[in-house]
C-alpha atoms as a PDB file:
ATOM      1  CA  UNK A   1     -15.896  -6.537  -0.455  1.00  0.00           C
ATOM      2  CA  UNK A   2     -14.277  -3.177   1.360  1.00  0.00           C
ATOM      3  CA  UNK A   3     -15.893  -2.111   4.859  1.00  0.00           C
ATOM      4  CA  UNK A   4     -15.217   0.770   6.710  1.00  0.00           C
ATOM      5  CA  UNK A   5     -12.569  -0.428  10.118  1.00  0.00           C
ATOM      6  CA  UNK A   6     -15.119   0.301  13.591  1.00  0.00           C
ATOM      7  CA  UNK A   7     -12.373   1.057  16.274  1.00  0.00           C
ATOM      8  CA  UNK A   8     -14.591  -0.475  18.881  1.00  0.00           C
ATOM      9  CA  UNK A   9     -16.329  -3.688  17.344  1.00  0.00           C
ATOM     10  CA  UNK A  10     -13.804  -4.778  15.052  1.00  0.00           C
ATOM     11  CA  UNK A  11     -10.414  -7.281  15.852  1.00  0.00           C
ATOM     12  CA  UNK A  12      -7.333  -6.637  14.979  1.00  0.00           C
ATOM     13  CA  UNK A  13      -4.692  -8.686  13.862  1.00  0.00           C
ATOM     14  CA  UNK A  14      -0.890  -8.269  14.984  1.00  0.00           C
ATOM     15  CA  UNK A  15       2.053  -8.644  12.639  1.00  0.00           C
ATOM     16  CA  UNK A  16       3.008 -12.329  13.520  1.00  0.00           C
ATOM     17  CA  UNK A  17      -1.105 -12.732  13.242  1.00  0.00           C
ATOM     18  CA  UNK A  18      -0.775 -11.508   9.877  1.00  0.00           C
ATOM     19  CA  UNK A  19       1.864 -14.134   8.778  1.00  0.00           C
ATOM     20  CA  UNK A  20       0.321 -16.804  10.174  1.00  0.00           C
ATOM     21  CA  UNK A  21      -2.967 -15.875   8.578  1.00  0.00           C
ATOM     22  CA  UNK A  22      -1.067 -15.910   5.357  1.00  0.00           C
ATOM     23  CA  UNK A  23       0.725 -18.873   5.880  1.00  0.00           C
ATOM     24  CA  UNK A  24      -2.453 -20.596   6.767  1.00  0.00           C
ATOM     25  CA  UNK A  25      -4.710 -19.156   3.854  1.00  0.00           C
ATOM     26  CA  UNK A  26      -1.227 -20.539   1.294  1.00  0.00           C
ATOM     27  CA  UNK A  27      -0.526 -23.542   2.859  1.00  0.00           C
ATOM     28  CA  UNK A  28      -3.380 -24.996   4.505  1.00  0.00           C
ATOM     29  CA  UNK A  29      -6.513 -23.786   2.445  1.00  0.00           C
ATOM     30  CA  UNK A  30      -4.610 -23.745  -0.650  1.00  0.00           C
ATOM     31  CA  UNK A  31      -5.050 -20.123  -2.051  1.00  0.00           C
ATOM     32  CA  UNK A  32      -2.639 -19.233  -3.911  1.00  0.00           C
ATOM     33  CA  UNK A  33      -0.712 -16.286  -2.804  1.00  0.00           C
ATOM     34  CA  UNK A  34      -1.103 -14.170  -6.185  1.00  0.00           C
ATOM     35  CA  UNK A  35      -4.953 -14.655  -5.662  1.00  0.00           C
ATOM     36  CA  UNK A  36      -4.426 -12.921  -2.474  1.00  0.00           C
ATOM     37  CA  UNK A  37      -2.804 -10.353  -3.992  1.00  0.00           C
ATOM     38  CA  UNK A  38      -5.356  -9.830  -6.357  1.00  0.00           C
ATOM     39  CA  UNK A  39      -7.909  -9.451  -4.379  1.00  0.00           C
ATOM     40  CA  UNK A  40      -6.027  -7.095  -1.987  1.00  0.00           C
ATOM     41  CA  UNK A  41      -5.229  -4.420  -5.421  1.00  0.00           C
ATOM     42  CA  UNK A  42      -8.558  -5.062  -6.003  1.00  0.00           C
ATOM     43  CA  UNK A  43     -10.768  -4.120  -2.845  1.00  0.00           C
ATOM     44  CA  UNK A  44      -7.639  -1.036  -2.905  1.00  0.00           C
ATOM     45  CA  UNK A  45      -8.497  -0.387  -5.996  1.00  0.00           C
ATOM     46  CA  UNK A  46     -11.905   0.154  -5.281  1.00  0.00           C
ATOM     47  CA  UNK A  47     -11.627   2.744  -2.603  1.00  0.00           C
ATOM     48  CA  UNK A  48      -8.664   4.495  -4.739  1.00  0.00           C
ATOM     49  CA  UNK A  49     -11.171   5.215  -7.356  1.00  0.00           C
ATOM     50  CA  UNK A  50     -13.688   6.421  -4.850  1.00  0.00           C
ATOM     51  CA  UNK A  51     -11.378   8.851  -3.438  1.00  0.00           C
ATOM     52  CA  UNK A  52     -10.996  10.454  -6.632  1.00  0.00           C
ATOM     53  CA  UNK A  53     -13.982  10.801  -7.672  1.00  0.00           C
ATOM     54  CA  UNK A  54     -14.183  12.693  -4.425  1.00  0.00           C
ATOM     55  CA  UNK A  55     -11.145  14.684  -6.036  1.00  0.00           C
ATOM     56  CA  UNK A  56     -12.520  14.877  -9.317  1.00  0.00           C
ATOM     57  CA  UNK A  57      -9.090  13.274 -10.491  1.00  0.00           C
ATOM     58  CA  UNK A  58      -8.221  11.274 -12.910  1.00  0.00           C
ATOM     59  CA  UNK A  59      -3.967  11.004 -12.650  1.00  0.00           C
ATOM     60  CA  UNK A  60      -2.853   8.701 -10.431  1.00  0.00           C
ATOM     61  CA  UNK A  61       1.245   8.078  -9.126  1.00  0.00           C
ATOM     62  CA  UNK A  62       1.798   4.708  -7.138  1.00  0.00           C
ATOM     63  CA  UNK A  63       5.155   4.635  -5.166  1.00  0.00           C
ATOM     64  CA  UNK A  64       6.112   0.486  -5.146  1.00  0.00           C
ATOM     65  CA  UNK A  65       8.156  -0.960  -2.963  1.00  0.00           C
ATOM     66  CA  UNK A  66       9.794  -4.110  -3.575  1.00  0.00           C
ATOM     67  CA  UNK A  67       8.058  -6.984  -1.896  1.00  0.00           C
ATOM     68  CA  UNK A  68       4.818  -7.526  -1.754  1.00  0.00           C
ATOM     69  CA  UNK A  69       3.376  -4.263  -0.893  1.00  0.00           C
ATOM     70  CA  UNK A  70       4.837  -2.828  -4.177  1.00  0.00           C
ATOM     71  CA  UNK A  71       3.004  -5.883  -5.268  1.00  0.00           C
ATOM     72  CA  UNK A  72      -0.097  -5.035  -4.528  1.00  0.00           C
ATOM     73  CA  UNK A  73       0.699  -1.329  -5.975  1.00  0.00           C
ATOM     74  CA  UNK A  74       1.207  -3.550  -9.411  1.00  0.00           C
ATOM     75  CA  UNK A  75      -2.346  -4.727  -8.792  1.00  0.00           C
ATOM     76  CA  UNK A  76      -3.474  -1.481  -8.272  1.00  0.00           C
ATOM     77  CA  UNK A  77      -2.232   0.076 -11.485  1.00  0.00           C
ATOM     78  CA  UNK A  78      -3.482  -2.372 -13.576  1.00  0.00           C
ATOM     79  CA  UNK A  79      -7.333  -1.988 -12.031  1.00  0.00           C
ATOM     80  CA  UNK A  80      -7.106   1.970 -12.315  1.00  0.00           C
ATOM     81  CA  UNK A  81      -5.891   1.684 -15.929  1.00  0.00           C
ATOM     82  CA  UNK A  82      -8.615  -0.533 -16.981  1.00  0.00           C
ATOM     83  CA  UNK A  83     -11.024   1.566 -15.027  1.00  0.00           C
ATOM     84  CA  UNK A  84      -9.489   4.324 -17.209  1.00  0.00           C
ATOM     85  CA  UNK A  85      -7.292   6.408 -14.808  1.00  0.00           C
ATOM     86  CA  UNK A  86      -4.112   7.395 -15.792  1.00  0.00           C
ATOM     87  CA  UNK A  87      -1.605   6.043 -13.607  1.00  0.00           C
ATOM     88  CA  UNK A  88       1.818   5.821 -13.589  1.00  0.00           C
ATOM     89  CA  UNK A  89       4.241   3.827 -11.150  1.00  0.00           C
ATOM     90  CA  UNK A  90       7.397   5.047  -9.185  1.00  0.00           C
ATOM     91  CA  UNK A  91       9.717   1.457  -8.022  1.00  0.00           C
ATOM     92  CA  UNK A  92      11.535   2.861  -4.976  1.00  0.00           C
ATOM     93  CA  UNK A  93      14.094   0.451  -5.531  1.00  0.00           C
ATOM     94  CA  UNK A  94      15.821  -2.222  -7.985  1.00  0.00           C
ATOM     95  CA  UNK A  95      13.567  -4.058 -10.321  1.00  0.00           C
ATOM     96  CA  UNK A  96      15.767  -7.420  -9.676  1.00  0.00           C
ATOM     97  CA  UNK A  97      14.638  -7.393  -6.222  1.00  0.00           C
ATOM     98  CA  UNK A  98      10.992  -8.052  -7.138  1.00  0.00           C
ATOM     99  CA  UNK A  99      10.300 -11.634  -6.465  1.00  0.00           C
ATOM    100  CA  UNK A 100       7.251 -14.625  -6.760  1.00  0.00           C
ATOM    101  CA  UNK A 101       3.521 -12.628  -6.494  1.00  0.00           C
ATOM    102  CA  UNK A 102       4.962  -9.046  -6.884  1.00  0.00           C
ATOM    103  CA  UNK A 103       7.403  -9.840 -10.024  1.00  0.00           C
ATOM    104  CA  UNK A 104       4.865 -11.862 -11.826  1.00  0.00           C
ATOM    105  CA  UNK A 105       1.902  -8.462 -11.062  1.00  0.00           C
ATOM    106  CA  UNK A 106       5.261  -6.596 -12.001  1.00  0.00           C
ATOM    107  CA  UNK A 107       5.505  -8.033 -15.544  1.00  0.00           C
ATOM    108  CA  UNK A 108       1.802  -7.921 -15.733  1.00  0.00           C
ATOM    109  CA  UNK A 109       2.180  -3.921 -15.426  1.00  0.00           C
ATOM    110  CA  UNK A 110       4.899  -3.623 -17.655  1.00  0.00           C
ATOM    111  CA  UNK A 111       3.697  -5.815 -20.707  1.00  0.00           C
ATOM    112  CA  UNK A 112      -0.125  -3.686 -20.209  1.00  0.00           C
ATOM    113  CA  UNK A 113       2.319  -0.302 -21.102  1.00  0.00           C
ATOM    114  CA  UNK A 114       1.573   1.353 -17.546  1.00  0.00           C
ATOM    115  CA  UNK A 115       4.849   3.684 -16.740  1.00  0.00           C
ATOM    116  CA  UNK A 116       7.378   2.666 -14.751  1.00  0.00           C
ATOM    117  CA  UNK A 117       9.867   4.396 -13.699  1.00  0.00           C
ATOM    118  CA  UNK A 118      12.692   3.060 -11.454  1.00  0.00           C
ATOM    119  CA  UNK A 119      14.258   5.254  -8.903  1.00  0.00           C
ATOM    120  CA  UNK A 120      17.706   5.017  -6.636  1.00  0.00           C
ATOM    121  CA  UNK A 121      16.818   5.739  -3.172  1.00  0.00           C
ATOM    122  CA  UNK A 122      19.117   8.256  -2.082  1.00  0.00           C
ATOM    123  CA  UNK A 123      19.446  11.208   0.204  1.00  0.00           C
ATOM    124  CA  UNK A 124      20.608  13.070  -1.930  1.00  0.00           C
ATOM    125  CA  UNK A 125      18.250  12.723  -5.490  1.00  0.00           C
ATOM    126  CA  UNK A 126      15.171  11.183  -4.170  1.00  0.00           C
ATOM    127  CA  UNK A 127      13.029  14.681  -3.168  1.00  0.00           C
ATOM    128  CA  UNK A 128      13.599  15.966  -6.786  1.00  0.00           C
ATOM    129  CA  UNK A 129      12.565  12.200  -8.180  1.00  0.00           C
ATOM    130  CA  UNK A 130       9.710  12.084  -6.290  1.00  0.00           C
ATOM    131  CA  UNK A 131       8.469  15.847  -7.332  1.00  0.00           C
ATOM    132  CA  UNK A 132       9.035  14.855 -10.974  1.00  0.00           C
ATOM    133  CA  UNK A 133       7.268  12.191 -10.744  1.00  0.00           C
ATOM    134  CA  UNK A 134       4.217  13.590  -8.993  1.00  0.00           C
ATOM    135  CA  UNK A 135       4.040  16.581 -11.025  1.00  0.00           C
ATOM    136  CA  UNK A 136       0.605  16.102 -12.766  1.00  0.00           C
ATOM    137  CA  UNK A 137      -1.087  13.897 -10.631  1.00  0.00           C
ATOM    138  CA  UNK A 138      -4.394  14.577  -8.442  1.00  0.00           C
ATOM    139  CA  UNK A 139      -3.639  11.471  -5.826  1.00  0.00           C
ATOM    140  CA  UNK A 140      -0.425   9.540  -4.761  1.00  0.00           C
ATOM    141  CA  UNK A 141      -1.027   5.376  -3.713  1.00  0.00           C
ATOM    142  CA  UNK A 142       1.611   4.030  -1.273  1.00  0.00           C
ATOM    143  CA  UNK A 143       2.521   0.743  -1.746  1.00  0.00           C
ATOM    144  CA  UNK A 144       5.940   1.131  -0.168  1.00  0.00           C
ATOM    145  CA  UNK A 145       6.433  -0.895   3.161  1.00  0.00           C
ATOM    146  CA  UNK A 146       3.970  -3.396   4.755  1.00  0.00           C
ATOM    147  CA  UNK A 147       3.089  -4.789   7.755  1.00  0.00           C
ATOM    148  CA  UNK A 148       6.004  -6.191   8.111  1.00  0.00           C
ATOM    149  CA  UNK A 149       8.701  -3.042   8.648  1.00  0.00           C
ATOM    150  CA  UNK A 150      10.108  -2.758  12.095  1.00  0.00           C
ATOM    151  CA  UNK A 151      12.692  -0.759  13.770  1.00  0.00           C
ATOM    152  CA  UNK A 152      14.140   2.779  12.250  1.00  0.00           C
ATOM    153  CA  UNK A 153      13.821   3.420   8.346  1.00  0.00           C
ATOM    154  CA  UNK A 154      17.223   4.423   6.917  1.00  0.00           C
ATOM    155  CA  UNK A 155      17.718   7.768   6.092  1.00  0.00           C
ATOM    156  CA  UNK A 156      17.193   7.550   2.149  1.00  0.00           C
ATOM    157  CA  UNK A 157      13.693   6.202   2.829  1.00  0.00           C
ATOM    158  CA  UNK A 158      13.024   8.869   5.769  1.00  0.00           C
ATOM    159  CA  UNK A 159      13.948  11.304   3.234  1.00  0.00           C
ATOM    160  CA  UNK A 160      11.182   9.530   0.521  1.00  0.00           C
ATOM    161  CA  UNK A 161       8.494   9.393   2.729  1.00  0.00           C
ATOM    162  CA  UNK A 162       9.003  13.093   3.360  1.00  0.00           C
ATOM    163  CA  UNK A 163       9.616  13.837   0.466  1.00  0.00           C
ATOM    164  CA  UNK A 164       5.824  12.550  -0.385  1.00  0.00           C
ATOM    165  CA  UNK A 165       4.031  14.072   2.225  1.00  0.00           C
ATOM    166  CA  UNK A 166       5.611  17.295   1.625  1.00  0.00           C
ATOM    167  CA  UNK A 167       3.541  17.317  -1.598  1.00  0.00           C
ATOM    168  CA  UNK A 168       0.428  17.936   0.052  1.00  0.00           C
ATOM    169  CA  UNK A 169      -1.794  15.755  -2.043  1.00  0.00           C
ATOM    170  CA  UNK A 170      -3.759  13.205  -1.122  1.00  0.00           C
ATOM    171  CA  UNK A 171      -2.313   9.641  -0.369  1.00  0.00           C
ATOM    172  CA  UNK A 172      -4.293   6.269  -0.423  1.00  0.00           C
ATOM    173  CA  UNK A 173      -2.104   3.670   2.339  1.00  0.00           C
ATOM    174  CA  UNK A 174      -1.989   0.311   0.993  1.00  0.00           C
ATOM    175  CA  UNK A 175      -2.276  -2.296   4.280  1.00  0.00           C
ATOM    176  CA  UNK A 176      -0.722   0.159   6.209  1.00  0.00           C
ATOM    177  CA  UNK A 177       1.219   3.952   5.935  1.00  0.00           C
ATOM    178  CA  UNK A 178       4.771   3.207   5.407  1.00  0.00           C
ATOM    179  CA  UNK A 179       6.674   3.917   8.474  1.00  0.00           C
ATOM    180  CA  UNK A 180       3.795   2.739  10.687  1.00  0.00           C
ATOM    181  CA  UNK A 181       4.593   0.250  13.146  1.00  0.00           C
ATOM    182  CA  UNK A 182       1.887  -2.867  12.790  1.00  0.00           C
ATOM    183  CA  UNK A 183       1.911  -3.558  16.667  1.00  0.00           C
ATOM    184  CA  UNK A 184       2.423  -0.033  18.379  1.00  0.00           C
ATOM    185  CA  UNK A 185       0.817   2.498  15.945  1.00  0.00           C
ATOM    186  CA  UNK A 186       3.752   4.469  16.370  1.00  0.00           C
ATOM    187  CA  UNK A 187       5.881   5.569  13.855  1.00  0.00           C
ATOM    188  CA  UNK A 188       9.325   4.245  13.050  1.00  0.00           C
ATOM    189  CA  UNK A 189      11.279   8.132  12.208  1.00  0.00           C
ATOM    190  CA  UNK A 190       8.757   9.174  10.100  1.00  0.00           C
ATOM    191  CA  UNK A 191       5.651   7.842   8.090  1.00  0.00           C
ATOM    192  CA  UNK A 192       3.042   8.491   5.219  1.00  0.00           C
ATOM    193  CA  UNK A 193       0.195  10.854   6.182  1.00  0.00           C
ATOM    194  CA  UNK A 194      -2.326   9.082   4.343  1.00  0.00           C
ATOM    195  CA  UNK A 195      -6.468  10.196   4.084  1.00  0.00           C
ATOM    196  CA  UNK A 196      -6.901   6.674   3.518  1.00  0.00           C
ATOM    197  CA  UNK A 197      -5.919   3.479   4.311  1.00  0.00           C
ATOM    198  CA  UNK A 198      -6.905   0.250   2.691  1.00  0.00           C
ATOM    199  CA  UNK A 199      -6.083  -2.546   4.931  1.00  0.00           C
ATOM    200  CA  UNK A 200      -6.049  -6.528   4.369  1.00  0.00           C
ATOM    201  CA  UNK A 201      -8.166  -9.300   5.836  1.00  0.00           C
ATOM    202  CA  UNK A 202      -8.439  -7.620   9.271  1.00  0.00           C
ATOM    203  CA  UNK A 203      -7.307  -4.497  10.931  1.00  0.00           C
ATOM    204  CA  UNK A 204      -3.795  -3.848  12.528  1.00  0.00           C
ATOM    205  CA  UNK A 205      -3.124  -3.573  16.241  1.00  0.00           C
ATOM    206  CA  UNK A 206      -1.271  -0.714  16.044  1.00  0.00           C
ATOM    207  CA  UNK A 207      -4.718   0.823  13.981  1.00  0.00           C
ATOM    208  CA  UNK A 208      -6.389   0.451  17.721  1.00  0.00           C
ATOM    209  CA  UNK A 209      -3.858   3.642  18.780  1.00  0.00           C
ATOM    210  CA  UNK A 210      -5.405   7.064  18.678  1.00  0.00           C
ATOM    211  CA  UNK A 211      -2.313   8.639  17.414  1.00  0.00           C
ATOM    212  CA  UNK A 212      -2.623   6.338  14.152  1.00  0.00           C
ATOM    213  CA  UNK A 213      -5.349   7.952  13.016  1.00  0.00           C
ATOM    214  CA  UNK A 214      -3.640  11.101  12.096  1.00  0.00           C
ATOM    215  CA  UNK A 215      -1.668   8.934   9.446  1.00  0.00           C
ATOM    216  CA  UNK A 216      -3.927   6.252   8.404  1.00  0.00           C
ATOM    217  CA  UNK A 217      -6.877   8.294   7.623  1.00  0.00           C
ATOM    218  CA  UNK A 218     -10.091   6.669   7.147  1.00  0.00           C
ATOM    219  CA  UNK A 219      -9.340   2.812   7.258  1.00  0.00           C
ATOM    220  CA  UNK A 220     -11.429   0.152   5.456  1.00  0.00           C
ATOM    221  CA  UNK A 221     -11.043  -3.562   5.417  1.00  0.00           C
ATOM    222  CA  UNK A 222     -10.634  -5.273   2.227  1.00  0.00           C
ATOM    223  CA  UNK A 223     -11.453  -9.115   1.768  1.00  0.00           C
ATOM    224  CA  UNK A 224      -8.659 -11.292   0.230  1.00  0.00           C
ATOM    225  CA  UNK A 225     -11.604 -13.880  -0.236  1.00  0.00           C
ATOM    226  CA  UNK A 226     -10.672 -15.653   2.807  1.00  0.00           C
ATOM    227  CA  UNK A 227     -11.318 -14.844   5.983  1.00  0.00           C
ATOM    228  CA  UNK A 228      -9.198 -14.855   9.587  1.00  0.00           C
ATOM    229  CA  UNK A 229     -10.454 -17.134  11.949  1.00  0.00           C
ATOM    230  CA  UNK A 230     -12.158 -14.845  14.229  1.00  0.00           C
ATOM    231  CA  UNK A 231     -14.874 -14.595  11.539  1.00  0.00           C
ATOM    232  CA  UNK A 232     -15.203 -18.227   9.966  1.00  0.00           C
END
């Protein structure tokens, strides 16, 4: 189930919120986490596909971080391909460093034949990666960073995140824009101009800022099939 966020009705979670919420829904009611995951790429998934249709796309680049955001982005990828999109995957980072949910959806990806290609984040190579990369598609997915980035980005991923926007497509936020502060709204250097974002569980403090809105986009709340306590 996706929703549209209301600014003025809905809660919002903070990031320590957020990890308690997961660590409750894991530990205490037993989900597993790669069933939260799932449902996450899925509900994404879903408004991904709506926006573009709006687009009248059909190509489809997902930047992955990582952790579990890139995780996700796995998710993703798999639910566009079988939807029939054509989507390919930019890792922003070593393959090794994928662990637990994310490196099983990871394999997942890989064994289903969905590109991958793995990328050195660098100041120097990563705007020409990233434009290669992108060349034919109609909308970009960032699965980058999560809710859980705080202080400054480095410099190499300052110069991805630019790099991205500076392609003037359109850009579906997965949880939250990369570069977005969960708490504040603000942005840490720089951050993903997204016309969408496709957030988990519950909205974000930092979503309650007006000055978010010019990089989340439209937000919508997708279930993860269990529910933060405000609403059981």
């Amino acid at each position: 189930m996706v929703r549209k966020f209301d600014r003025q009705k809905d809660f919002v979670l903070t990031r320590q919120q957020v990890r308690d919420f997961d660590s409750w829904a894991i530990n205490t009611a037993g989900v597993p986490g790669v069933v939260l995951m799932e449902n996450a790429g899925r509900g994404c998934a879903e408004v991904v596909i709506a926006e573009l249709k709006k687009c009248k796309g059909s190509r489809v680049c997902i930047f992955c971080g990582t952790g579990n955001n890139g995780g996700d982005g796995f998710v993703i990828a798999r639910h566009l391909k079988n939807a029939g999109f054509n989507v390919n995957i930019i890792l922003c980072g070593p393959a090794s460093k994928i662990k637990g949910d994310a490196e099983i959806n990871y394999k997942i990806a890989a064994k289903m034949g969905i590109a991958i290609k793995e990328i050195k984040i660098s100041t120097e190579n990563t705007a020409k990666d990233v434009e290669v990369g992108t060349k034919d598609c109609d909308l970009i997915v960032d699965a980058i960073f999560g809710t859980g980035l705080a202080g400054n980005l480095g410099d190499e991923f300052v110069g991805l995140i630019n790099a991205i926007n500076s392609l003037n497509k359109p850009i579906a936020a997965v949880d939250i824009p990369s570069g977005l502060d969960c708490d504040s709204g603000e942005v840490l250097s720089t951050a993903v101009k997204a016309i969408a974002t496709v957030t988990f569980a519950a909205a974000k403090k930092g979503f309650k800022n007006p000055k978010s809105i010019g990089y989340t986009g439209e937000v919508y709340i997708a279930s993860i099939g269990i529910e933060p306590k405000e609403q059981r």
